[in-house]
PDB file of N, CA and C in Angstrom:
ATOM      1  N   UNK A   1       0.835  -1.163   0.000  1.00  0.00           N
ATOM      2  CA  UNK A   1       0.000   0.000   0.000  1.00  0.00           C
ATOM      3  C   UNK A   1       0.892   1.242   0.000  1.00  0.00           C
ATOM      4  N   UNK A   2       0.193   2.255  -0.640  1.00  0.00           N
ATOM      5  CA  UNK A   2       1.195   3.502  -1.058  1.00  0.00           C
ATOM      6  C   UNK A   2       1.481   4.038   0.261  1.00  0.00           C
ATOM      7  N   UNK A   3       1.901   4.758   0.414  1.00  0.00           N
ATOM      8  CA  UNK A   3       2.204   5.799   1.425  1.00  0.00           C
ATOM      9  C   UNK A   3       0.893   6.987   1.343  1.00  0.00           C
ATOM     10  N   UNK A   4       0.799   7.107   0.267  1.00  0.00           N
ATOM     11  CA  UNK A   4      -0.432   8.299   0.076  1.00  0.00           C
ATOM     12  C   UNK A   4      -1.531   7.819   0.488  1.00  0.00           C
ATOM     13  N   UNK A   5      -2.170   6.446  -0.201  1.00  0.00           N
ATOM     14  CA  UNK A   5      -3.055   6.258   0.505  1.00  0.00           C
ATOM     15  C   UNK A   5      -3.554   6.000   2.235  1.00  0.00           C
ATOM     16  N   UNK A   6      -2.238   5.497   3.095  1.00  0.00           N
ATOM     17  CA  UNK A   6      -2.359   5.050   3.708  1.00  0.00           C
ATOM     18  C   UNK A   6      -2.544   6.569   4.891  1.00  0.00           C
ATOM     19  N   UNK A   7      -2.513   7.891   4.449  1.00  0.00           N
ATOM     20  CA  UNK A   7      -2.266   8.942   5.144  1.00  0.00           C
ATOM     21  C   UNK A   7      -3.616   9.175   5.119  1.00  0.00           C
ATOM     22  N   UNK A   8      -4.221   9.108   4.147  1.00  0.00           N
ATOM     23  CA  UNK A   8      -5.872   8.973   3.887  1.00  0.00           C
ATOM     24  C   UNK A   8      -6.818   8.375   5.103  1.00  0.00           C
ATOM     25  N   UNK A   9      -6.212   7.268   5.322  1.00  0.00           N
ATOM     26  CA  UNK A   9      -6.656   6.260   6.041  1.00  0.00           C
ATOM     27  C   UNK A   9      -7.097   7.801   8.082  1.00  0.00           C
ATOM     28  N   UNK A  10      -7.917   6.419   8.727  1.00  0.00           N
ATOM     29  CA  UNK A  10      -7.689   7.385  10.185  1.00  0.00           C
ATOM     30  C   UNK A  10      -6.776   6.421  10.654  1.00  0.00           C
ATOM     31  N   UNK A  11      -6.646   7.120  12.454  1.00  0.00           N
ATOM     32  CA  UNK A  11      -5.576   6.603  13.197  1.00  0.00           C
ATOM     33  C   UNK A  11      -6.120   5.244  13.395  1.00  0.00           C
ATOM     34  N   UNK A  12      -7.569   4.850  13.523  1.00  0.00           N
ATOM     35  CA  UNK A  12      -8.253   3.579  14.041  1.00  0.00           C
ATOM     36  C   UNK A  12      -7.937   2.623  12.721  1.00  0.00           C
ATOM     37  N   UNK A  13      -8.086   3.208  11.602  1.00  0.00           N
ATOM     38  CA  UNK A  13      -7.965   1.979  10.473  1.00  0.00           C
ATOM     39  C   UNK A  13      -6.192   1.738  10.316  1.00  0.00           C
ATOM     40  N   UNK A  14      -5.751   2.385  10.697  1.00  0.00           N
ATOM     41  CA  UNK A  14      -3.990   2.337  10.331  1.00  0.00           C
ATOM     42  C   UNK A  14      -4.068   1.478  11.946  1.00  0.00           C
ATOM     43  N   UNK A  15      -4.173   1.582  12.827  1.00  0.00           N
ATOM     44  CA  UNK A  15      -3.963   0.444  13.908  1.00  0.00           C
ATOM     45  C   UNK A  15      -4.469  -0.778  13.568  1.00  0.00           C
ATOM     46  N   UNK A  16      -5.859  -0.823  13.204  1.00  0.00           N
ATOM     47  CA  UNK A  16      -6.198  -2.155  12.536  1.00  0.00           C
ATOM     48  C   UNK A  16      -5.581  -2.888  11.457  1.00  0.00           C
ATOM     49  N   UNK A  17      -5.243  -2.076  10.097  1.00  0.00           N
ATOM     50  CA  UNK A  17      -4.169  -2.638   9.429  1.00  0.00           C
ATOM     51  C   UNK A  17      -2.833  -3.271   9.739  1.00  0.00           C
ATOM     52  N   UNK A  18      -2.320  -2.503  11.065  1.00  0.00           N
ATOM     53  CA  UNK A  18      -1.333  -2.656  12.108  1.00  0.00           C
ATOM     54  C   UNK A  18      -1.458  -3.912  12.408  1.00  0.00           C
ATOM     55  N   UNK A  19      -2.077  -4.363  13.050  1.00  0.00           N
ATOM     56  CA  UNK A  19      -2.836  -5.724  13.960  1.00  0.00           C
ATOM     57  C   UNK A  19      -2.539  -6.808  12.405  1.00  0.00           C
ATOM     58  N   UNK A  20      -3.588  -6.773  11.509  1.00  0.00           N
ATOM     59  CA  UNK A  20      -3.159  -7.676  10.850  1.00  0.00           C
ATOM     60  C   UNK A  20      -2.402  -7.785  10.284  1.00  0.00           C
ATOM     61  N   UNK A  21      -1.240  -6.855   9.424  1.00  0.00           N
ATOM     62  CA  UNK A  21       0.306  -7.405   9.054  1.00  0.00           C
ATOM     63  C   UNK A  21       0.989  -7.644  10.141  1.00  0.00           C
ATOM     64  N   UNK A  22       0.959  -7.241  11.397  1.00  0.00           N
ATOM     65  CA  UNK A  22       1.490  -8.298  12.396  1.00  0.00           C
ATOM     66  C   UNK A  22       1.203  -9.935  12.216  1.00  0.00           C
ATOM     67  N   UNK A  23      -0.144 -10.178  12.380  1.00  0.00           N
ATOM     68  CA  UNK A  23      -0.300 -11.504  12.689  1.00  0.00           C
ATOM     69  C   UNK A  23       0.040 -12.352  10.664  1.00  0.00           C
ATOM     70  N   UNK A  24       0.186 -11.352   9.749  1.00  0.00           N
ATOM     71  CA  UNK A  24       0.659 -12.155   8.654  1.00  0.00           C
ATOM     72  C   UNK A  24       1.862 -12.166   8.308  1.00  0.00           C
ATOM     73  N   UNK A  25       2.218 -11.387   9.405  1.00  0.00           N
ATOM     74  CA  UNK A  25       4.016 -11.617   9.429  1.00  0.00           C
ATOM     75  C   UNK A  25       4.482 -12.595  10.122  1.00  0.00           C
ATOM     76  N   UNK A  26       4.080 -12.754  11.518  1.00  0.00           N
ATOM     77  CA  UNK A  26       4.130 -13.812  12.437  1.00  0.00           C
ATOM     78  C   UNK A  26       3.873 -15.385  12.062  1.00  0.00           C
ATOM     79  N   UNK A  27       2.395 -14.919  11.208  1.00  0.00           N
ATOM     80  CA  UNK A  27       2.298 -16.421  10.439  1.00  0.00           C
ATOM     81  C   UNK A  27       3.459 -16.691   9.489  1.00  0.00           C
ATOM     82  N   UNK A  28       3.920 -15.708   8.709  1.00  0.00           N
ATOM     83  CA  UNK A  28       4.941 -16.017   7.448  1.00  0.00           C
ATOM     84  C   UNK A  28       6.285 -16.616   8.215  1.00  0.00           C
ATOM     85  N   UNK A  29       6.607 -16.256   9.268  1.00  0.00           N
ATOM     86  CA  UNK A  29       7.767 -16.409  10.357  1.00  0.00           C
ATOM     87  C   UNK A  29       7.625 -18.273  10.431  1.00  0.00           C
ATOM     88  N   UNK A  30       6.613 -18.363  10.857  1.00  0.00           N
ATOM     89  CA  UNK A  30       6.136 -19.566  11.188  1.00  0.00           C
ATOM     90  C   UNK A  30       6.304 -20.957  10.131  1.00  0.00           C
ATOM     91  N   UNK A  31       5.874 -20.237   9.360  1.00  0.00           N
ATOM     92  CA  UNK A  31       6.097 -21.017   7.796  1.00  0.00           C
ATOM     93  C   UNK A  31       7.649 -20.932   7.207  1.00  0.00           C
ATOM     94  N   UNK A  32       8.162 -19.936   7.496  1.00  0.00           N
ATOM     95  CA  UNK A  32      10.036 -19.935   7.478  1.00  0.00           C
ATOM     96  C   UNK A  32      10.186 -20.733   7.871  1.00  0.00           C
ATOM     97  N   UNK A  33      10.216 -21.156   9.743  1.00  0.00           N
ATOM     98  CA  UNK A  33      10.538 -21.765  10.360  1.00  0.00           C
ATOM     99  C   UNK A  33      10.701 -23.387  10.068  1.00  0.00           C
ATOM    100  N   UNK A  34       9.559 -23.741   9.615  1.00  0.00           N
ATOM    101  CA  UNK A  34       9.128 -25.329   8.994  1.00  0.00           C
ATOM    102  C   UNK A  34       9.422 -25.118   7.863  1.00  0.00           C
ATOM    103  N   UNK A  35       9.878 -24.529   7.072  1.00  0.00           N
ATOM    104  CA  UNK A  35      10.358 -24.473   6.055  1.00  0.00           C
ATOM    105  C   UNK A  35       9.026 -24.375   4.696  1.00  0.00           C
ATOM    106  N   UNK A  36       7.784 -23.852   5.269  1.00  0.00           N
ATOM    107  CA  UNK A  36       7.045 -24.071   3.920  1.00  0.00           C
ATOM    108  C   UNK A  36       6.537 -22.742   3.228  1.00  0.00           C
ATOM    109  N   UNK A  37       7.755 -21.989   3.806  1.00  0.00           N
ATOM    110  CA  UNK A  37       7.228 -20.421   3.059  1.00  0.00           C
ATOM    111  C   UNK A  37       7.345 -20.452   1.361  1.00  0.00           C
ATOM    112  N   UNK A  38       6.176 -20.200   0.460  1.00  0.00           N
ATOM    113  CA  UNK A  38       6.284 -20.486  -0.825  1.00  0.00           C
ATOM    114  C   UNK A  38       6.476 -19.241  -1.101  1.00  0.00           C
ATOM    115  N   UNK A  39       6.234 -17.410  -0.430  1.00  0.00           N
ATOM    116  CA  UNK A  39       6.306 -16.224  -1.183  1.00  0.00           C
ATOM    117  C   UNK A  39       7.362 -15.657   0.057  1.00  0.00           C
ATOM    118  N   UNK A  40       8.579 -15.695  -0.591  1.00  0.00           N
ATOM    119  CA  UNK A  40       9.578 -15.168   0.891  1.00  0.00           C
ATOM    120  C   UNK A  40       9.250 -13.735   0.137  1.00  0.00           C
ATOM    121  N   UNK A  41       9.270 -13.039  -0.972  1.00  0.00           N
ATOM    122  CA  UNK A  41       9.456 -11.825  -0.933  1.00  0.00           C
ATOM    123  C   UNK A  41       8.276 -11.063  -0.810  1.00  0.00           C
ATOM    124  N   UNK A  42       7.254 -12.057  -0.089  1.00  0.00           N
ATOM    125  CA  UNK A  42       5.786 -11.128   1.131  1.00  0.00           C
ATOM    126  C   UNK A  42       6.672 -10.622   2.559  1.00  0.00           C
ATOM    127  N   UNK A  43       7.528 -11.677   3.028  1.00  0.00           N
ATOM    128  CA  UNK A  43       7.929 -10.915   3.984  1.00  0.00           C
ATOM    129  C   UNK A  43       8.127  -9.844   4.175  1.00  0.00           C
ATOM    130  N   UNK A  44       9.308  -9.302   3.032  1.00  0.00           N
ATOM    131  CA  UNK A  44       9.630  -7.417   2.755  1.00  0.00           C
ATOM    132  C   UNK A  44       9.018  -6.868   2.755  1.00  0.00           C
ATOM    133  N   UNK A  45       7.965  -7.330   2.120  1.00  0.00           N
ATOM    134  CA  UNK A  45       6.834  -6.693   1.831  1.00  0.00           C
ATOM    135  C   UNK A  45       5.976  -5.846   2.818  1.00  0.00           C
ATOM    136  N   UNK A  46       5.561  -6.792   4.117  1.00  0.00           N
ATOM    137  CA  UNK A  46       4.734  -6.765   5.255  1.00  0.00           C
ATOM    138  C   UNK A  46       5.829  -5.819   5.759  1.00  0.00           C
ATOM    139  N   UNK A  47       7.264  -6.325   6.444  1.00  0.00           N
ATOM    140  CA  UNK A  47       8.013  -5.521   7.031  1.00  0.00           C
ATOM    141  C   UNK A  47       7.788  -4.029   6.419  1.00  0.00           C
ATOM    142  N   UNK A  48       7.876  -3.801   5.340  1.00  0.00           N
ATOM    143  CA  UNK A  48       7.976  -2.397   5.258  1.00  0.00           C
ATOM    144  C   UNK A  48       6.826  -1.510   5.178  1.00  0.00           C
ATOM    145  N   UNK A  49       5.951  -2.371   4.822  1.00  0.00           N
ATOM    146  CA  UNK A  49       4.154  -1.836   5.142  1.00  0.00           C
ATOM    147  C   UNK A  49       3.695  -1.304   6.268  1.00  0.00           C
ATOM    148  N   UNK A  50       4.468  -2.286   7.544  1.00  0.00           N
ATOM    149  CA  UNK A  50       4.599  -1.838   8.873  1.00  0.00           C
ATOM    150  C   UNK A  50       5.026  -0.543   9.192  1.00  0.00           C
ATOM    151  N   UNK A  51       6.708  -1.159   8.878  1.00  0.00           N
ATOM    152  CA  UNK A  51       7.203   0.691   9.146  1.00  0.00           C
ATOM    153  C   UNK A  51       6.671   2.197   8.236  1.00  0.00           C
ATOM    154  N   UNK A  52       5.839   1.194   6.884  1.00  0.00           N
ATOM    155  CA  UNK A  52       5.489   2.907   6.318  1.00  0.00           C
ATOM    156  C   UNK A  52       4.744   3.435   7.500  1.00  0.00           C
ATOM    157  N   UNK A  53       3.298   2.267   8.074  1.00  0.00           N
ATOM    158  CA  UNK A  53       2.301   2.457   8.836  1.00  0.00           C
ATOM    159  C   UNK A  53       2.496   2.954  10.061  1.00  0.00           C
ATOM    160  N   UNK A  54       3.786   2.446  10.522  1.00  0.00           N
ATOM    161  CA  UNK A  54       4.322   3.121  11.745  1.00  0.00           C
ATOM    162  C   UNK A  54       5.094   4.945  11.440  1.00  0.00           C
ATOM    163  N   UNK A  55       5.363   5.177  10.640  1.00  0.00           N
ATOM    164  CA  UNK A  55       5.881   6.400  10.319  1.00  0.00           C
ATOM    165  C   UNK A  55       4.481   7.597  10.254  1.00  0.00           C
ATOM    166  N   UNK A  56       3.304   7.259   9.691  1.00  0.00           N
ATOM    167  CA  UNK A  56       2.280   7.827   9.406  1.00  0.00           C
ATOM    168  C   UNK A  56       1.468   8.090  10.348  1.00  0.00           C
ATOM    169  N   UNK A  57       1.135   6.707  11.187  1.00  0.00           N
ATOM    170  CA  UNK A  57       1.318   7.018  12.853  1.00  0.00           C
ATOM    171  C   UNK A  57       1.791   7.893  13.450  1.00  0.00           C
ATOM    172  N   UNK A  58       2.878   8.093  13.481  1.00  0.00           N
ATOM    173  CA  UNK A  58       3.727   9.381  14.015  1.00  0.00           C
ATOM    174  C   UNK A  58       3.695  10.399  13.374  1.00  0.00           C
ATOM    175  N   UNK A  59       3.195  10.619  12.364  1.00  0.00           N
ATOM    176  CA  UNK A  59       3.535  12.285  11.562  1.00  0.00           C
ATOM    177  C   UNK A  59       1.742  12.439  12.350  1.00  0.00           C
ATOM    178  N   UNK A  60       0.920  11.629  12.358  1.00  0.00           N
ATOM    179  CA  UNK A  60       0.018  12.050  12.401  1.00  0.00           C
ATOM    180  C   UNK A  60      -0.412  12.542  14.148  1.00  0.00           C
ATOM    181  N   UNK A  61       0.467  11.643  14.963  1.00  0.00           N
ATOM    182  CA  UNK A  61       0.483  11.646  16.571  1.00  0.00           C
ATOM    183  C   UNK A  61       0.930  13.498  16.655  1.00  0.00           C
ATOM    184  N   UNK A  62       2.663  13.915  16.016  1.00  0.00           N
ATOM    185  CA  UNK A  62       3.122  15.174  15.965  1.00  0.00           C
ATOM    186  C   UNK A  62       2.276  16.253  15.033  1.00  0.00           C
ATOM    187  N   UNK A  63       1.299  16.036  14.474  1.00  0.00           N
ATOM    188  CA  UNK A  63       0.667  17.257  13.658  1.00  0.00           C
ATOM    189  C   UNK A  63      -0.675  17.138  14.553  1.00  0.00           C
TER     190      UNK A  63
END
């Protein structure tokens, strides 16, 4: 998800989005682990979705 859109978004839907790329990261972790991850480059993916989501969070906490 873009960055633009996600500024769009409120603070309640960017926490909820929050919540679930956690738990589809955690699951993807899981599937590393046993070895049956078939899309490793979702991981990056999620990871950085997070931190956009976490950055937008914060511009929006300081404005």
């Amino acid at each position: 998800m873009n960055a633009s859109e996600l500024r769009t978004k409120s603070t309640d839907e960017l926490e909820n989005l929050l919540v679930e790329l956690s738990r589809e990261s955690f699951n993807l972790k899981m599937q590393k682990g046993i070895g049956q991850l078939t899309k490793p480059d979702r991981v990056k993916k999620i990871r950085r979705s997070v931190a956009r989501i976490h950055t937008i969070l914060n511009e929006k906490v300081s404005a």
